[in-house]
Every structure is written in structure tokens, then in C-alpha cells.
N, C-alpha and C. Protein backbone atom coordinates (compact mmCIF):
# COMPACT_ATOMS: atom_id res chain seq x y z
N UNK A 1 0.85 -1.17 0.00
CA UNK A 1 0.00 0.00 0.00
C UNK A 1 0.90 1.24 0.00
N UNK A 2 0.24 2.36 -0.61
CA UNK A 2 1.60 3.51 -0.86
C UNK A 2 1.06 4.16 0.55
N UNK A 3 2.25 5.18 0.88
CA UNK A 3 2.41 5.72 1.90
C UNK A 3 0.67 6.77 2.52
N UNK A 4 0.33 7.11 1.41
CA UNK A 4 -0.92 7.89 0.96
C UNK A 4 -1.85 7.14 1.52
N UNK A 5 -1.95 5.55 0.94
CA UNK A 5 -3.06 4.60 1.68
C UNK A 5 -3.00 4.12 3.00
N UNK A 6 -1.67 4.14 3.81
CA UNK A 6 -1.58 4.03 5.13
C UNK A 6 -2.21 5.02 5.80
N UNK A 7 -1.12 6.62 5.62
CA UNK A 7 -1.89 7.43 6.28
C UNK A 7 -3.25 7.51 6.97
N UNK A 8 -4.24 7.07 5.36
CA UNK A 8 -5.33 7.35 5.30
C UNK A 8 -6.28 6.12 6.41
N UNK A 9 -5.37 4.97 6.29
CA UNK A 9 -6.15 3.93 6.94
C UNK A 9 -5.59 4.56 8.77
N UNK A 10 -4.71 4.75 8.78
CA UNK A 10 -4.33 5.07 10.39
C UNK A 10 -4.73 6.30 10.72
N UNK A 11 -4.87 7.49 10.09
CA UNK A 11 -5.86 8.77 10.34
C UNK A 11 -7.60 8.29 10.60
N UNK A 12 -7.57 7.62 10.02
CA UNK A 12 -9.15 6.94 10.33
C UNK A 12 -9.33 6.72 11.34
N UNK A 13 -8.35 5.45 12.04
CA UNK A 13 -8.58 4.83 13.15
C UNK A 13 -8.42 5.74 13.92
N UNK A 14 -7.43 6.60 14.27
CA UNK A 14 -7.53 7.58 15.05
C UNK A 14 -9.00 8.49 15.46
N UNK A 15 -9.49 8.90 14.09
CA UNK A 15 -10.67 9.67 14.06
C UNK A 15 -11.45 8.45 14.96
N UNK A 16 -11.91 7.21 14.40
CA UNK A 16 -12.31 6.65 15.86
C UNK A 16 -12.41 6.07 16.73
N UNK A 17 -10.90 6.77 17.10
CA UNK A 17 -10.72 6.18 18.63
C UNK A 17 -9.92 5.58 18.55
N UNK A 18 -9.51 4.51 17.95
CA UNK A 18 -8.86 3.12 18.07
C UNK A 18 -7.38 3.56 17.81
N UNK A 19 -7.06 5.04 17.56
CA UNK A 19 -5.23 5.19 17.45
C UNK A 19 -5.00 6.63 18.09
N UNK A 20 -3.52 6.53 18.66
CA UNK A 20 -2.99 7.44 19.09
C UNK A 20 -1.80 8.35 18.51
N UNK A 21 -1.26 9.15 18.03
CA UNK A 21 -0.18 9.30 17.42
C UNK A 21 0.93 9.43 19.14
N UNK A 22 2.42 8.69 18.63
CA UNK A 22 2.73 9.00 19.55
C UNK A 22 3.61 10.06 19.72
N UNK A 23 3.75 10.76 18.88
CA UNK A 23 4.88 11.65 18.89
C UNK A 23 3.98 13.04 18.06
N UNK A 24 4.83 14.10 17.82
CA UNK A 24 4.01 15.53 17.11
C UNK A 24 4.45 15.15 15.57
N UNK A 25 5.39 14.39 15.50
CA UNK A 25 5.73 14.41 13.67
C UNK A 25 4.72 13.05 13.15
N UNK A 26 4.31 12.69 13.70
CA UNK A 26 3.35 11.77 12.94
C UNK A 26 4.13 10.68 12.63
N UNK A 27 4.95 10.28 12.98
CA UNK A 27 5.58 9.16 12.47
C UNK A 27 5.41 7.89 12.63
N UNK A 28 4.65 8.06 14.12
CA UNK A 28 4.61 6.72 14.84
C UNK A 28 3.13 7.01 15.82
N UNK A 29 2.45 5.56 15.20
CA UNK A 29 1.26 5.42 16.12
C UNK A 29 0.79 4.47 16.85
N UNK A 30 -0.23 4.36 17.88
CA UNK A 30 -0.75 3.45 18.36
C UNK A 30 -1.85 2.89 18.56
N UNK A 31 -2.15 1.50 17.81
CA UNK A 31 -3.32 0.95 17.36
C UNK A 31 -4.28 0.21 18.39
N UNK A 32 -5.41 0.46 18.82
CA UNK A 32 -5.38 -0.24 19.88
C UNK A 32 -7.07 -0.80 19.26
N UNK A 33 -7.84 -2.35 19.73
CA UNK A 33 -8.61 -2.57 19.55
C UNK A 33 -9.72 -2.64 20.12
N UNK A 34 -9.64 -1.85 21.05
CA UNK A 34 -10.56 -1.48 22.31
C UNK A 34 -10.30 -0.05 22.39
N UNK A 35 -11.46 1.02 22.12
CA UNK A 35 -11.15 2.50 22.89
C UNK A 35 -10.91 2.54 24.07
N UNK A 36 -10.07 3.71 24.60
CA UNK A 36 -10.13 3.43 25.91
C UNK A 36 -11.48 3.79 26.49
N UNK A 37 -12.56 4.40 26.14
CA UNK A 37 -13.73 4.15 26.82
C UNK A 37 -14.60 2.66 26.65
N UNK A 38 -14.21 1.96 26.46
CA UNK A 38 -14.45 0.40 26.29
C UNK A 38 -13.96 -0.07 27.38
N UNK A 39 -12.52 0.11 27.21
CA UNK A 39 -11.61 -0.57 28.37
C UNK A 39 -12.36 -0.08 29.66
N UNK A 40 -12.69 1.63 30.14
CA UNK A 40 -12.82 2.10 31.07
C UNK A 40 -14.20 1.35 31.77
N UNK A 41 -15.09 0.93 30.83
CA UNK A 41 -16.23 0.34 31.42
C UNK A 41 -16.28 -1.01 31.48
N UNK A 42 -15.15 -2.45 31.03
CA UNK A 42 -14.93 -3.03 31.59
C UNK A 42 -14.44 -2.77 32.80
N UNK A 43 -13.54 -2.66 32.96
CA UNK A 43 -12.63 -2.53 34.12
C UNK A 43 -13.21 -1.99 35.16
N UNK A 44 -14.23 -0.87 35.07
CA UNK A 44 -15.08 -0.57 35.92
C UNK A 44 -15.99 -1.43 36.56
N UNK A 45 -16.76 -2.51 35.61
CA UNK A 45 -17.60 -3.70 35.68
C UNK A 45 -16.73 -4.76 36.44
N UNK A 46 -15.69 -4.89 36.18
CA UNK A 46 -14.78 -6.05 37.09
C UNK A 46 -14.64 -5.72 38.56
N UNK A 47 -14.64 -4.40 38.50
CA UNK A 47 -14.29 -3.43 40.16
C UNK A 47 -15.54 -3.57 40.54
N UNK A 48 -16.57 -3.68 40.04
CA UNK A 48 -17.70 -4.08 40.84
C UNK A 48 -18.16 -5.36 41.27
N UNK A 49 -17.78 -6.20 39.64
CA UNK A 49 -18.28 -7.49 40.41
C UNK A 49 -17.52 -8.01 41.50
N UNK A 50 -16.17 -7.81 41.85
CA UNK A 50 -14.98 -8.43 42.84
C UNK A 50 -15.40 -7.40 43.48
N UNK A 51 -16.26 -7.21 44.02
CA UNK A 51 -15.94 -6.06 45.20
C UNK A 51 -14.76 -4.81 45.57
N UNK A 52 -14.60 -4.33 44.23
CA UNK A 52 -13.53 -3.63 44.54
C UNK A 52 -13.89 -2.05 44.70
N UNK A 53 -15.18 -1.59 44.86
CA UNK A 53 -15.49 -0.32 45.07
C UNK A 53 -15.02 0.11 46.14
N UNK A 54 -14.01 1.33 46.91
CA UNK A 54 -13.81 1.96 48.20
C UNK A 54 -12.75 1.63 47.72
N UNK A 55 -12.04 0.39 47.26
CA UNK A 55 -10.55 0.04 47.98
C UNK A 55 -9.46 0.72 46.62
N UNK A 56 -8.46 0.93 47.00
CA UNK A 56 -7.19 1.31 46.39
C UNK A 56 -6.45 0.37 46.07
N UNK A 57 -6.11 0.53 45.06
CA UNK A 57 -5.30 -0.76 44.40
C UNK A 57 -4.24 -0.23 42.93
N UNK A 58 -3.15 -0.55 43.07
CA UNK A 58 -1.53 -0.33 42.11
C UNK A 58 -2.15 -0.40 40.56
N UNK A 59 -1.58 0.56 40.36
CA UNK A 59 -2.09 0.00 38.32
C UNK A 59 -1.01 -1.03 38.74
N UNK A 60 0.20 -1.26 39.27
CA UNK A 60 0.51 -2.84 38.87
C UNK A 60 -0.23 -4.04 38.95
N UNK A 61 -1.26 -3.52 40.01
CA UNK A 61 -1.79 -4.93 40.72
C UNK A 61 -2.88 -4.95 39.72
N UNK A 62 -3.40 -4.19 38.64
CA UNK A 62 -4.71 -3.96 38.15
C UNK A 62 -4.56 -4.78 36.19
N UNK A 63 -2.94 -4.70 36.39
CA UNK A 63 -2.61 -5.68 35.04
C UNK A 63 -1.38 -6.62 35.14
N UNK A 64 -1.46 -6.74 36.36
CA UNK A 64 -0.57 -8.21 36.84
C UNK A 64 -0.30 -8.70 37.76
N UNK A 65 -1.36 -8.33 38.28
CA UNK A 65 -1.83 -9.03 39.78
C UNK A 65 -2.81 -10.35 39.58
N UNK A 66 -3.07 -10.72 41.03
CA UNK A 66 -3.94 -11.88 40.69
C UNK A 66 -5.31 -12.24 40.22
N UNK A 67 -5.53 -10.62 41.20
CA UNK A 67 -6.91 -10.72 40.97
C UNK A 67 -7.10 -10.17 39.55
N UNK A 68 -6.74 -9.86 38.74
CA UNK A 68 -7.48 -10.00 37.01
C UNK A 68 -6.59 -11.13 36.34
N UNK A 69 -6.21 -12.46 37.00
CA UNK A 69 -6.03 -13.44 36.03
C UNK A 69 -6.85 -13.99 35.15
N UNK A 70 -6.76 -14.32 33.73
CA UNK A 70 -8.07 -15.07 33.31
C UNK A 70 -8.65 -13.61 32.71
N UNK A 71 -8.16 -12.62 32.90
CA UNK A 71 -9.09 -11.69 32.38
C UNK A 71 -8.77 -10.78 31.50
N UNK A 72 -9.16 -9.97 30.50
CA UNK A 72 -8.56 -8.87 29.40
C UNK A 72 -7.79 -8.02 30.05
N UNK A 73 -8.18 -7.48 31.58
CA UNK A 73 -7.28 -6.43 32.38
C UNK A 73 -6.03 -7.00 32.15
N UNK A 74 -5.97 -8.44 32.72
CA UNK A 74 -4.48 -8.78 32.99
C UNK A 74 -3.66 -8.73 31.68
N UNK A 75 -2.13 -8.22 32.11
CA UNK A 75 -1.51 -7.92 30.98
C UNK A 75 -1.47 -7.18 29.68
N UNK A 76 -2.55 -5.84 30.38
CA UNK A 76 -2.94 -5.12 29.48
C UNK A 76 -1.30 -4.31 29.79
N UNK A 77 -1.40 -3.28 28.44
CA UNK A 77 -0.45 -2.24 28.51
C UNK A 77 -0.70 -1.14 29.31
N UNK A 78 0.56 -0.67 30.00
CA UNK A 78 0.44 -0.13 31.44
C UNK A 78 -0.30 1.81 30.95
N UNK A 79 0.28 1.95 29.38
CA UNK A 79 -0.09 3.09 28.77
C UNK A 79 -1.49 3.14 28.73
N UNK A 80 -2.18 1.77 28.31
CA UNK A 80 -3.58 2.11 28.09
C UNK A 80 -4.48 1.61 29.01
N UNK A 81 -4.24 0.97 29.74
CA UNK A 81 -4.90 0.91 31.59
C UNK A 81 -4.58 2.50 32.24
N UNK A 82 -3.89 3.58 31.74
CA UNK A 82 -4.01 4.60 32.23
C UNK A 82 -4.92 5.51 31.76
N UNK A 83 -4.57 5.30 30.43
CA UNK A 83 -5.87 6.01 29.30
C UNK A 83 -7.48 5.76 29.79
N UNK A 84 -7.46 4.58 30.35
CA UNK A 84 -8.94 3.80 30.56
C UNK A 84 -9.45 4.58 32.12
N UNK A 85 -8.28 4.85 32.99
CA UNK A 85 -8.50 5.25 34.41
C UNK A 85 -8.92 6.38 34.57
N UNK A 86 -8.41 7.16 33.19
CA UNK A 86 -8.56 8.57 32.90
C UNK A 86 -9.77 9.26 32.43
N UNK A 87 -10.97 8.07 32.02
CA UNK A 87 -11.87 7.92 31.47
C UNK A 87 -13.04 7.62 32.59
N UNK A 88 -12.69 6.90 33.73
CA UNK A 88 -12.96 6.37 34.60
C UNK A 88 -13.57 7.58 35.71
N UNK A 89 -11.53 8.28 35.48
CA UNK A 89 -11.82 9.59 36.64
C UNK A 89 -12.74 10.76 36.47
N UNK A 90 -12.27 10.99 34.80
CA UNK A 90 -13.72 12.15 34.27
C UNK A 90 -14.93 11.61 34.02
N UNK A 91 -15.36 10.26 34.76
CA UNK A 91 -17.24 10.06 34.58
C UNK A 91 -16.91 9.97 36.44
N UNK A 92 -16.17 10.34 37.20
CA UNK A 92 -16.36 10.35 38.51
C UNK A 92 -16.45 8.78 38.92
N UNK A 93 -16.01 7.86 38.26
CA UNK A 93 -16.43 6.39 39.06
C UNK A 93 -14.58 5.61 39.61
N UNK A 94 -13.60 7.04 39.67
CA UNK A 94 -12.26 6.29 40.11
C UNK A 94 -11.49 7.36 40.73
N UNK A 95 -10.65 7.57 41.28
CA UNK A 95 -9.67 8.57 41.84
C UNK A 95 -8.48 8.23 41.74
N UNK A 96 -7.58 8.40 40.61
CA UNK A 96 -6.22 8.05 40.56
C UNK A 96 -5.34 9.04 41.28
N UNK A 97 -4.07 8.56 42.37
CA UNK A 97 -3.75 8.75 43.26
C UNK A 97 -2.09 8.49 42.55
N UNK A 98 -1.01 9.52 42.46
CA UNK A 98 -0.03 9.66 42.33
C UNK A 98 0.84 8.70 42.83
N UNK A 99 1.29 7.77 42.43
CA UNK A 99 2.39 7.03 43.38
C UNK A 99 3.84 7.66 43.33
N UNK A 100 5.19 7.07 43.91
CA UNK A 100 6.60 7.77 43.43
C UNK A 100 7.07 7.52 42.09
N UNK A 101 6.65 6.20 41.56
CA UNK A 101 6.31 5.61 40.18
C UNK A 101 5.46 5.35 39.59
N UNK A 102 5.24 5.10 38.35
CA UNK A 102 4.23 4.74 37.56
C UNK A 102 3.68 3.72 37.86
N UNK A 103 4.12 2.73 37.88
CA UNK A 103 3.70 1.23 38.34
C UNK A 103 3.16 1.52 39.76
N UNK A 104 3.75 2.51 40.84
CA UNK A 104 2.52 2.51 42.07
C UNK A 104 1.94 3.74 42.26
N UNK A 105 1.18 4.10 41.21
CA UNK A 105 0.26 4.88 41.02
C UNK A 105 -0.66 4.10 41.28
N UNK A 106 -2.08 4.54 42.41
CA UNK A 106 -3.20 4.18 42.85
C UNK A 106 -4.41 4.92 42.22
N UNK A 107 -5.03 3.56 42.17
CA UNK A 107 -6.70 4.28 41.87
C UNK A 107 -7.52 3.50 42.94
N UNK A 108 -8.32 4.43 43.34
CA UNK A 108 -9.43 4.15 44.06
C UNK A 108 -11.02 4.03 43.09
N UNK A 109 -11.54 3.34 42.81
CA UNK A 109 -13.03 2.56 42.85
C UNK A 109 -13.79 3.31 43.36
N UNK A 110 -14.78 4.22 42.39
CA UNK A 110 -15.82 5.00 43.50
C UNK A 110 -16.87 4.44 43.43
N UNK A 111 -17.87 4.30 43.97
CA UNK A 111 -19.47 3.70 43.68
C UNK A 111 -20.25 4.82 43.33
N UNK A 112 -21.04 4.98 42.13
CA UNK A 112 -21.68 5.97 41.29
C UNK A 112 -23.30 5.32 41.92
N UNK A 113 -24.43 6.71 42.49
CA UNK A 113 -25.24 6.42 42.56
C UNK A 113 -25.85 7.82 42.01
């Protein structure tokens, strides 16, 4: 495909949703097959069914911990489990909490009534 027909197929996906550019020159992007508002309302749905509303818990523990074995969370990419939290925090149903690192950065589970 010429350079013209890529563009055009990865400007698309972007338009919805499904890509990120990662840089300002366009050179390089990221394809993902879940928006992160997809991801955000699984992951939200898992925090409910395990009882995880109130409690605080590691984005490590949230894609390679135990409790999401067996599940799409686990071993997600740590970039787009953040994207999803972020989605989470602006509908008010999470509170992400600064750790000293990325990996223990906390989110808290809110219960939406």
C-alpha cells in the first residue's frame, strides 16, 4: 500500500478512537482494539463485580496481579490501563492517586449512585 493509503487507513482509526499518534511528527502510532472508553467500562464492571469499590489498588496490581487473572485487564499495557483510568476519573467512578512511580500509582473505585 503507498504511503498515501496508510496514512489514510491510520488517520481513520484515530478519528475513531482506536489510534494514538505518539509523537508531534506523525511518524509513529498506536493501534489499539478497544477504545479506551471500552476498556474504562470493563474494568469498571470487574471493580464491581470483585468487590472492589472503596478500595485502592496499584495500576501494577490492576494488570498483573492476581486478581485480574483469566481476564482482558491482565496484561494489558500499562499506557492504556491509564488512558482507561482517565476515562474512569472524568465520569467520577475512580480517583487516581499519584504514586513515586508509575507502576505505584493508585486508583481508588468509587461507587456511582
Amino acid at each position: 500500500m503507498a504511503q498515501d493509503g496508510r496514512l489514510a487507513v491510520v488517520e481513520h482509526l484515530i478519528r475513531c478512537g482506536h489510534g494514538r499518534w505518539e509523537d508531534d511528527t506523525k511518524t509513529r502510532c498506536r493501534i489499539m482494539w478497544k477504545k479506551p472508553a471500552e476498556w474504562a467500562a470493563e474494568i469498571y464492571d470487574f471493580a464491581k463485580e470483585h468487590g472492589m469499590l472503596g478500595n485502592v489498588f496499584t495500576v501494577y496490581e490492576l494488570y498483573a496481579g492476581e486478581e485480574t487473572l483469566g481476564t482482558n485487564i491482565h496484561g494489558m499495557e500499562p499506557w492504556l490501563l491509564r488512558e482507561a483510568l482517565k476515562v474512569l476519573e472524568g465520569e467520577g467512578k475512580a480517583a487516581v492517586i499519584a504514586g513515586e512511580t508509575c507502576e505505584e500509582d493508585g486508583v481508588k473505585f468509587l461507587a456511582t449512585e
